[in-house]
N, C-alpha and C. Protein backbone atom coordinates (compact mmCIF):
# COMPACT_ATOMS: atom_id res chain seq x y z
N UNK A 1 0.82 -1.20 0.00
CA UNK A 1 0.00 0.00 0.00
C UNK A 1 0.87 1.26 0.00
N UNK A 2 1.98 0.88 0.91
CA UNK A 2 3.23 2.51 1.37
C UNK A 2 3.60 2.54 -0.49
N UNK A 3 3.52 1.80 -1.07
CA UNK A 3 4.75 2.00 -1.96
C UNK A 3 3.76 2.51 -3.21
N UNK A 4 2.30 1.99 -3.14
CA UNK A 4 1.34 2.57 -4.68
C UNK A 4 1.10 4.45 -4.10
N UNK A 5 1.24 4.77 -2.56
CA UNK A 5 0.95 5.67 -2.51
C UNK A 5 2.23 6.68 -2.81
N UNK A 6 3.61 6.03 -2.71
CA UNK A 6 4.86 6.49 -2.78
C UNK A 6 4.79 7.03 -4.88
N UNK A 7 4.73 5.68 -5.33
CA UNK A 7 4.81 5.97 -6.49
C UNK A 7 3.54 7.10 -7.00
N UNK A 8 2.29 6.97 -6.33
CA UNK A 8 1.25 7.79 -6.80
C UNK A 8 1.93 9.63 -6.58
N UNK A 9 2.69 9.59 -5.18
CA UNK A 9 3.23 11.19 -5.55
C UNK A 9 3.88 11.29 -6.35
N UNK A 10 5.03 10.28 -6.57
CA UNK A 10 5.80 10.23 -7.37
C UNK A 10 5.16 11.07 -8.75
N UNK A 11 4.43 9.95 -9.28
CA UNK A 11 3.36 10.47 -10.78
C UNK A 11 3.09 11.93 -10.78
N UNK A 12 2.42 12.15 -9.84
CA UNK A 12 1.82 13.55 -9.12
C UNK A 12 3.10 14.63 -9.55
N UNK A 13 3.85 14.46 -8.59
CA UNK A 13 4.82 15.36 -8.83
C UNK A 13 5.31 15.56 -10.33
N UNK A 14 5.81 14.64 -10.70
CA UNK A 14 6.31 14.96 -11.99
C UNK A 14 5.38 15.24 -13.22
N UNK A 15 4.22 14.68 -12.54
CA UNK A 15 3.23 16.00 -14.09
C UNK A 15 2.75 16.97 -13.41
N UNK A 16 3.05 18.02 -12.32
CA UNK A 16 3.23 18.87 -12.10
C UNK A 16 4.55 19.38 -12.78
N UNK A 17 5.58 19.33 -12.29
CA UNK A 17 6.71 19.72 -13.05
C UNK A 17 6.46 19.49 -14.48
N UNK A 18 5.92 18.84 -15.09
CA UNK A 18 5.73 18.74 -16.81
C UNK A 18 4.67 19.39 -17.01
N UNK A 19 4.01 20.39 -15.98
CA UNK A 19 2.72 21.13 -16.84
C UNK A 19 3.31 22.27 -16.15
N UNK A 20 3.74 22.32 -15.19
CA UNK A 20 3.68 23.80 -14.68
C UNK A 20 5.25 24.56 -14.34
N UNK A 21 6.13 23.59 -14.65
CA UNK A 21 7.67 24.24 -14.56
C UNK A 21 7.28 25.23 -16.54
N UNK A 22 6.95 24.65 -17.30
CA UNK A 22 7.41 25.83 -18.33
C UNK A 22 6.88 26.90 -18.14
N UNK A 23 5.54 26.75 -17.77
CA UNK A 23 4.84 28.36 -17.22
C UNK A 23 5.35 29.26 -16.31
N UNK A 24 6.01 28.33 -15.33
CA UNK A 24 6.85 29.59 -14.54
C UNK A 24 8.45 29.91 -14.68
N UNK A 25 9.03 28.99 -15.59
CA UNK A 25 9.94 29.35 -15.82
C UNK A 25 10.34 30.71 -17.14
N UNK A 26 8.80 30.74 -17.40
CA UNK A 26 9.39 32.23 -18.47
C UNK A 26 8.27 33.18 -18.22
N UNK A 27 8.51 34.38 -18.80
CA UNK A 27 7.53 35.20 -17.85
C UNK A 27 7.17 36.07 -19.33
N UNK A 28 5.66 36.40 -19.86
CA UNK A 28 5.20 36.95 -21.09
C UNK A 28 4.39 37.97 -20.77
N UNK A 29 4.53 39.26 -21.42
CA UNK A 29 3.95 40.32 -21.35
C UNK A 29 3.88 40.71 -22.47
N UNK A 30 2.73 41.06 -22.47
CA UNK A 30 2.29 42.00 -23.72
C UNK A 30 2.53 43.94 -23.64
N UNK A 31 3.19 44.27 -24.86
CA UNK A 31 3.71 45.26 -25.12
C UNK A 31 2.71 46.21 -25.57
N UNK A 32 3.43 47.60 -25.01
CA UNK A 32 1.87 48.71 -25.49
C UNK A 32 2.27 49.02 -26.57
N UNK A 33 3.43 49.12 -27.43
CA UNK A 33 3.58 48.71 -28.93
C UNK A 33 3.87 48.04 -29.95
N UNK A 34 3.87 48.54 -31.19
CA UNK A 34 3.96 47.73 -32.05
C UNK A 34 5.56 46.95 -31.94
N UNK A 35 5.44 46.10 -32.78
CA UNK A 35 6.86 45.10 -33.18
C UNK A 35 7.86 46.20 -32.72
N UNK A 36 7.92 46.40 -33.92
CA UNK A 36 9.98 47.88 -34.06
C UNK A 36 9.49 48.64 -33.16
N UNK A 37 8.56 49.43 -32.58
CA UNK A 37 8.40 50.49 -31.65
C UNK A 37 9.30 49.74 -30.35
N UNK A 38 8.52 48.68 -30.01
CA UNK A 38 8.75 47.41 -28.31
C UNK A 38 10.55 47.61 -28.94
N UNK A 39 11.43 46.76 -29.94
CA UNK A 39 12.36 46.87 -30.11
C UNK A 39 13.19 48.04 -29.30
N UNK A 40 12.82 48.78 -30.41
CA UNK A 40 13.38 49.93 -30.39
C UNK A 40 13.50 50.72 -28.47
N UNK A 41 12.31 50.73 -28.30
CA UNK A 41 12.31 51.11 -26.90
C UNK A 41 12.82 50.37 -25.59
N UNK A 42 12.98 48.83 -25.89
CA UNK A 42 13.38 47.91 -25.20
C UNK A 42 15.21 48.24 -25.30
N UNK A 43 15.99 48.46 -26.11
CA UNK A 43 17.01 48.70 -26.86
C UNK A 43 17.52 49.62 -26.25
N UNK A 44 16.74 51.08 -25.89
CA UNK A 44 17.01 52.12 -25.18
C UNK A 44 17.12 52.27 -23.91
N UNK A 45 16.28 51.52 -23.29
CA UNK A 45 15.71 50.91 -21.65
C UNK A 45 17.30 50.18 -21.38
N UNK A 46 17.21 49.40 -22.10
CA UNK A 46 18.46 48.41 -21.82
C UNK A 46 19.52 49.10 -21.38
N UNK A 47 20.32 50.51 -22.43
CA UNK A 47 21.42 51.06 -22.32
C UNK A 47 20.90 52.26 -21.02
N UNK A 48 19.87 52.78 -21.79
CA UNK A 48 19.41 53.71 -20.09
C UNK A 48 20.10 52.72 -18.76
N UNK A 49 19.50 52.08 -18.82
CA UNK A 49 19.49 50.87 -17.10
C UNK A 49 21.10 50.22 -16.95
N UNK A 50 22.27 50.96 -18.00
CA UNK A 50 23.43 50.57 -17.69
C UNK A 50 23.82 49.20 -18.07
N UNK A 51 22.85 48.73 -18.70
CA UNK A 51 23.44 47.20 -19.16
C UNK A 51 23.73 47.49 -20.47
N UNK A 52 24.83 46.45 -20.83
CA UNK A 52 25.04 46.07 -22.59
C UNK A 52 24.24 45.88 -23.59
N UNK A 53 23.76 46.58 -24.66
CA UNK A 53 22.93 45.71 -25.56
C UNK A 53 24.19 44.90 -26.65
N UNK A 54 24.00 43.54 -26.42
CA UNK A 54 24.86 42.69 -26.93
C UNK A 54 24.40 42.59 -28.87
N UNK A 55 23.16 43.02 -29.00
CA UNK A 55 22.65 42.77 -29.93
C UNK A 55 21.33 42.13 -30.35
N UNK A 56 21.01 42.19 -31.67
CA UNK A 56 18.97 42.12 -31.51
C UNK A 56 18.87 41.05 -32.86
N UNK A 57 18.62 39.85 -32.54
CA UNK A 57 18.55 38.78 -33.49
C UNK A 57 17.24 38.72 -34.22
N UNK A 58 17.09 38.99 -35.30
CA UNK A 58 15.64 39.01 -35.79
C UNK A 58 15.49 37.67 -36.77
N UNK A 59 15.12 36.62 -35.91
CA UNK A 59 15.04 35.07 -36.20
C UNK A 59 14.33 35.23 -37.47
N UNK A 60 13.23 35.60 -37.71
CA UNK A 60 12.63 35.66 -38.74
C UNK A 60 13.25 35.64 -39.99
N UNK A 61 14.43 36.68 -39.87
CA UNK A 61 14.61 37.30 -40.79
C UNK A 61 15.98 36.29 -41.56
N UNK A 62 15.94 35.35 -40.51
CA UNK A 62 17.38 33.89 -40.73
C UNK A 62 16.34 32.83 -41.61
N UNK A 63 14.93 32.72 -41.19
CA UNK A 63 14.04 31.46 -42.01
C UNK A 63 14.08 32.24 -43.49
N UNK A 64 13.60 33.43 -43.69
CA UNK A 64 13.02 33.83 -44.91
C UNK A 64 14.73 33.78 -45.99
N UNK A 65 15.93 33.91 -45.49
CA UNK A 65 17.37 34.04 -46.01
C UNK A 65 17.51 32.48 -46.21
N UNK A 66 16.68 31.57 -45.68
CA UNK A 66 16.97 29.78 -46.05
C UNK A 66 15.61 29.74 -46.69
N UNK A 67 14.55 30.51 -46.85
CA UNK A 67 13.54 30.08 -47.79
C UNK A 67 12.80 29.35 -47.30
N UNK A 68 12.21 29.34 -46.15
CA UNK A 68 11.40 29.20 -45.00
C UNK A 68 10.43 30.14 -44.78
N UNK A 69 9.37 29.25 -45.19
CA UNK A 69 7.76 30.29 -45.05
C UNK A 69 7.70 30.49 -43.52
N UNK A 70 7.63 31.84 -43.13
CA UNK A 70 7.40 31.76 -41.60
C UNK A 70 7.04 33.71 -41.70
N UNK A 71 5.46 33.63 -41.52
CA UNK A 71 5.15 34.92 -41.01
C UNK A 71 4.53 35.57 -39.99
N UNK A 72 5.90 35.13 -39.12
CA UNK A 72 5.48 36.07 -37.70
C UNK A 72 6.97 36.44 -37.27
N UNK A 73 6.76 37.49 -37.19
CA UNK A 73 8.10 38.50 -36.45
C UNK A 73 8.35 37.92 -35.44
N UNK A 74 9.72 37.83 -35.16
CA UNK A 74 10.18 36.60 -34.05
C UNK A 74 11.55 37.42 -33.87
N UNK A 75 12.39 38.48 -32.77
CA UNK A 75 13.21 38.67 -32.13
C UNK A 75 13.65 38.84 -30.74
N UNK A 76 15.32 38.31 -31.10
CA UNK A 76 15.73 38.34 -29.61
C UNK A 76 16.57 39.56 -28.97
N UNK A 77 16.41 40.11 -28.16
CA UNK A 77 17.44 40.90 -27.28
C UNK A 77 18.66 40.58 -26.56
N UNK A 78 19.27 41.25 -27.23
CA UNK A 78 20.67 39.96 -26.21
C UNK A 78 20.97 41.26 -25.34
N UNK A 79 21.24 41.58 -23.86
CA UNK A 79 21.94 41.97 -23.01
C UNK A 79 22.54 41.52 -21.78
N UNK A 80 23.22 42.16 -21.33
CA UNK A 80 24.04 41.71 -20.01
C UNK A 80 24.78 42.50 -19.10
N UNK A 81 24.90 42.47 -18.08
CA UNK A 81 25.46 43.58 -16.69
C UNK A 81 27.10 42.57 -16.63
N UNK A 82 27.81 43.17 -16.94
CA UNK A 82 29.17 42.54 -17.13
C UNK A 82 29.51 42.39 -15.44
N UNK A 83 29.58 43.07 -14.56
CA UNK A 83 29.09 43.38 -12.88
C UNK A 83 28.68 42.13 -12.63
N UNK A 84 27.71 42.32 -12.68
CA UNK A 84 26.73 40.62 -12.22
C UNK A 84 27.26 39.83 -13.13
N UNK A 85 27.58 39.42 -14.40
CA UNK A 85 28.42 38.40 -15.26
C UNK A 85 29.53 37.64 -14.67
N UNK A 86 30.21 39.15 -14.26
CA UNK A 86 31.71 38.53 -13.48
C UNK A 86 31.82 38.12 -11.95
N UNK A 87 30.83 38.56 -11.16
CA UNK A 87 30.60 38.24 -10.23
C UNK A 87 30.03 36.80 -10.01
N UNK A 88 29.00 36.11 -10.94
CA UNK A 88 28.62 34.70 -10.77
C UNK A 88 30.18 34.14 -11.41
N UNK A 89 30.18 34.19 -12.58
CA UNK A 89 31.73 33.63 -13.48
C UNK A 89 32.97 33.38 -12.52
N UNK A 90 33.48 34.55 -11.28
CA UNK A 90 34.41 34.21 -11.05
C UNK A 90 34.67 32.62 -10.35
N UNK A 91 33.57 32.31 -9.69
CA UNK A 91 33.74 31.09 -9.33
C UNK A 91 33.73 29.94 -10.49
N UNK A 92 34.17 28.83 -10.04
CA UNK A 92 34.92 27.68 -11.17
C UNK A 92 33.58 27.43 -11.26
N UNK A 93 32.71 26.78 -10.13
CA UNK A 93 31.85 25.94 -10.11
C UNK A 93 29.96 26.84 -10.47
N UNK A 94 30.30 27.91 -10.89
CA UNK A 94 29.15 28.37 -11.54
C UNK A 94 29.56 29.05 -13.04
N UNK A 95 30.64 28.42 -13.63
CA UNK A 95 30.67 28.86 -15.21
C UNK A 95 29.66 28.18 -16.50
N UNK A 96 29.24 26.70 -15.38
CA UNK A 96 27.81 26.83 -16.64
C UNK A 96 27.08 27.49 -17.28
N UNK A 97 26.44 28.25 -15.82
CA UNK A 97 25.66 29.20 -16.37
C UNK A 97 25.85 29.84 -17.35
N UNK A 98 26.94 30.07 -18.05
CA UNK A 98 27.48 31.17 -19.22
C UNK A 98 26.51 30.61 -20.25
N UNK A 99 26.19 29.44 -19.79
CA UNK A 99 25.35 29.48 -21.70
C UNK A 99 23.56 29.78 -21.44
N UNK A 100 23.82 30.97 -20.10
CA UNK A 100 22.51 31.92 -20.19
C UNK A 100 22.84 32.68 -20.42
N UNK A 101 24.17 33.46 -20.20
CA UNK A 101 24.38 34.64 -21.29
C UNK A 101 25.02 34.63 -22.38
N UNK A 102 24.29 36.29 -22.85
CA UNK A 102 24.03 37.19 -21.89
C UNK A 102 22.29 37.03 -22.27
N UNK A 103 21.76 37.75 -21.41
CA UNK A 103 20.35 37.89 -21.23
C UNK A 103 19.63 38.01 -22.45
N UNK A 104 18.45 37.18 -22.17
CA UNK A 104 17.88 37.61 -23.39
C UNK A 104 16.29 38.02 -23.65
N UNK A 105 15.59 38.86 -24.33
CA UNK A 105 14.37 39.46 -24.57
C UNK A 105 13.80 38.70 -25.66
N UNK A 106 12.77 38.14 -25.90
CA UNK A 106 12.07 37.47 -27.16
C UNK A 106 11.06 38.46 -27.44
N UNK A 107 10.82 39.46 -28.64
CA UNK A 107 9.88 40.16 -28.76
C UNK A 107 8.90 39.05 -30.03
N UNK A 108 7.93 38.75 -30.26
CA UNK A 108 6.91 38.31 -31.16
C UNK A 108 5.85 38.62 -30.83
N UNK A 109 4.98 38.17 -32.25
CA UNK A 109 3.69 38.72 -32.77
C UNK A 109 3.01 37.17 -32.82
N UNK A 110 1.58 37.49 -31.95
CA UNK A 110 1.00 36.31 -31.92
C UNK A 110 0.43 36.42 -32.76
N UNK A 111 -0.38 34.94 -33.68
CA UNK A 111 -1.37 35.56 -35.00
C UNK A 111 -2.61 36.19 -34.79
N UNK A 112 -2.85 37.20 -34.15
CA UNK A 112 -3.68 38.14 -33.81
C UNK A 112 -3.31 39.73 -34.51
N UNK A 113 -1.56 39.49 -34.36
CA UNK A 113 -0.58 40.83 -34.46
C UNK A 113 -0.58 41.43 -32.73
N UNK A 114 -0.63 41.11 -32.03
CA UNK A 114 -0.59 41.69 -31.03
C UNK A 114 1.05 41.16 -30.22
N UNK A 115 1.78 41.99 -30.00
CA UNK A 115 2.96 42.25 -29.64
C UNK A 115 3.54 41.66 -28.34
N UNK A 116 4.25 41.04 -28.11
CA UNK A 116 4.42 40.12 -26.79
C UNK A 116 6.33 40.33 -26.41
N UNK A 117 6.22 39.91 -24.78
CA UNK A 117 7.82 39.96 -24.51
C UNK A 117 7.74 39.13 -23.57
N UNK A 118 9.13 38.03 -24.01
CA UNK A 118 8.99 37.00 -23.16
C UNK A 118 10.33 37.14 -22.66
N UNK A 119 10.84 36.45 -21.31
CA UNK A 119 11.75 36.64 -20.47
C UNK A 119 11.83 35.69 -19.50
N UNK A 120 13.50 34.87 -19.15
CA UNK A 120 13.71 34.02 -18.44
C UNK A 120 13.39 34.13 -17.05
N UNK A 121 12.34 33.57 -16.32
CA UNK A 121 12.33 34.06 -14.78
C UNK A 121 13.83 33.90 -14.44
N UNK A 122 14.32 34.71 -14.00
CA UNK A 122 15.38 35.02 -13.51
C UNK A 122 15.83 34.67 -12.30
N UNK A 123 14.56 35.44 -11.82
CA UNK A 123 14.60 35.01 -10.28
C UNK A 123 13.76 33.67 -9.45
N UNK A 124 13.36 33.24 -10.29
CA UNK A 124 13.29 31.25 -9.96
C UNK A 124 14.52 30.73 -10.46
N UNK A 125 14.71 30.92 -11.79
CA UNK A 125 15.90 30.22 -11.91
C UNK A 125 17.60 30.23 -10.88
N UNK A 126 17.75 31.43 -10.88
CA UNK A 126 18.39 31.66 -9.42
C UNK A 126 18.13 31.67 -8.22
N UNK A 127 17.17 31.11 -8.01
CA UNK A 127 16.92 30.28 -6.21
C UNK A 127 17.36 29.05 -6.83
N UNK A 128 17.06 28.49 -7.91
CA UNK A 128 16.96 27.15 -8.60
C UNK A 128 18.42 26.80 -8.33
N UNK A 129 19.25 27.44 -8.86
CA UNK A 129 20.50 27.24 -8.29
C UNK A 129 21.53 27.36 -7.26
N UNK A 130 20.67 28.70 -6.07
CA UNK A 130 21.53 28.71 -5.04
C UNK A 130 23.01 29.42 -5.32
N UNK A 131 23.18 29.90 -4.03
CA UNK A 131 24.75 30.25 -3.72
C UNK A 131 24.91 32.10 -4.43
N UNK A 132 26.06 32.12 -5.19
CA UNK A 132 26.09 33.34 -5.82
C UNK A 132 25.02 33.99 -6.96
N UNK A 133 24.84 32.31 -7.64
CA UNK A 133 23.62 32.75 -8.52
C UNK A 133 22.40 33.03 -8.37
N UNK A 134 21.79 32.93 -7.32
CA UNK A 134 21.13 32.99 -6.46
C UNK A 134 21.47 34.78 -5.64
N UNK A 135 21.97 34.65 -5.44
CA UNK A 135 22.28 35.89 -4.41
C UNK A 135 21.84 37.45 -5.79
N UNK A 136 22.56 36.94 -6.87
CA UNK A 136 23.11 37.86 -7.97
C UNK A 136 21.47 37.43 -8.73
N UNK A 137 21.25 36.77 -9.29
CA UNK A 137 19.35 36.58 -9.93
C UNK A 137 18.67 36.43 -9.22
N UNK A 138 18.61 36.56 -8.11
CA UNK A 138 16.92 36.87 -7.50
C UNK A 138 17.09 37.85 -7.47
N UNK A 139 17.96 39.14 -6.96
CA UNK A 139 17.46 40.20 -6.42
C UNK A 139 17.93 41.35 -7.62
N UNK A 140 18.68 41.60 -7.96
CA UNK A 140 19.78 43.16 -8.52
C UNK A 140 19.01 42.62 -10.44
N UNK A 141 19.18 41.41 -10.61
CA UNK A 141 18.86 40.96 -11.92
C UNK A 141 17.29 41.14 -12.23
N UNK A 142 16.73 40.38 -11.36
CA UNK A 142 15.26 40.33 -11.28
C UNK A 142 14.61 42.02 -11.31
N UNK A 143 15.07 42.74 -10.40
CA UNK A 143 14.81 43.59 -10.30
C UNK A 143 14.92 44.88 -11.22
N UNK A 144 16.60 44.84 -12.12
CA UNK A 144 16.69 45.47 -13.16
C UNK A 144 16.17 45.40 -14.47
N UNK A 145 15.90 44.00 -14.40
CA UNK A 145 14.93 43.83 -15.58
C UNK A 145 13.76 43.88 -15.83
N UNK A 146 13.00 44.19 -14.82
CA UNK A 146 11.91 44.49 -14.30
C UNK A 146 12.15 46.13 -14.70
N UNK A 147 12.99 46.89 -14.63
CA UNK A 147 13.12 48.31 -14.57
C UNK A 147 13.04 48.33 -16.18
N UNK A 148 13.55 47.64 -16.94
CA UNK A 148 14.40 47.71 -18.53
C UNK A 148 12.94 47.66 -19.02
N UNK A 149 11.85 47.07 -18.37
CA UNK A 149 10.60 46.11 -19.19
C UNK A 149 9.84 47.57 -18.67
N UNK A 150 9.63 48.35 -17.41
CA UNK A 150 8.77 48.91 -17.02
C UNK A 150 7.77 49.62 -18.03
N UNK A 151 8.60 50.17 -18.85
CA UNK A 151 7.61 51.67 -19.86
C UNK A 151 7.42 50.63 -20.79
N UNK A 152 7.66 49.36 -21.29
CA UNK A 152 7.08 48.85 -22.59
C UNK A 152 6.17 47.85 -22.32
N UNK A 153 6.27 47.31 -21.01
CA UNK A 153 4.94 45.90 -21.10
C UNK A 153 3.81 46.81 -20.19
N UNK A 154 3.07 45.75 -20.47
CA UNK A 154 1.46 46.05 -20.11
C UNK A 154 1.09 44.51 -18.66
N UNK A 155 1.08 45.01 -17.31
CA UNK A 155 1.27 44.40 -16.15
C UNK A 155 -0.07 44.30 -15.84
């Protein structure tokens, strides 16, 4: 009986985590403008707020150059706080993380046309890991990007 009820959380748990870890692991807001306007203003926010804009990948624009029908505007924001970068990095045992940076913004158009911004919870994912990364993405990260997003999403 201990062990059908053991395995029954078991089940439990893990289609929780398979329905509800992707929902909270990214966080979507809808933008009070259009496509290039959100860009553009997201772009400015970024350098205002002292971070890097690393650069603005417009995926879309990589399918239609291979001849790939795909019509919906699909870009990324790349930035990063070199500060907080080097501060998780210096330790040996948190250089994984590098292949989250640097930060990144997904701006797209749902087929409605209505304008969206999606973003890594930051600050789950850094409790998720504990220690410096943790210390450095829950609070200064979470919080600045929250500042970068303020004037363009709709809360």
């Amino acid at each position: 009986m201990y062990i059908f009820i053991y395995f029954s959380g078991m089940a439990t748990m893990a289609g929780l985590i398979f329905f509800i870890m992707p929902k909270i692991m990214f966080i979507t807001r809808k933008s009070r403008y259009n496509f290039s306007e959100t860009i553009e203003k997201l772009e400015k926010s970024i350098i205002k707020n002292k971070w890097g804009h690393r650069g603005t990948w417009f995926i879309h624009n990589d399918f239609k150059k291979k001849q790939i029908e795909f019509n919906t505007r699909i870009a990324n924001i790349n930035f990063c706080n070199a500060v907080y970068a080097s501060e998780i990095l210096r330790q040996q045992k948190n250089r994984f993380v590098a292949s989250l940076m640097p930060c990144a913004l997904s701006v797209w158009k749902n087929d409605r046309g209505k304008v969206f911004i999606t973003k890594m919870n930051t600050g789950l994912m850094g409790y998720l890991f504990g220690g410096t990364i943790a210390k450095i993405m829950t609070v200064p990260v979470s919080k600045e990007e929250k500042q970068i997003l303020k004037d363009v999403v709709s809360y």
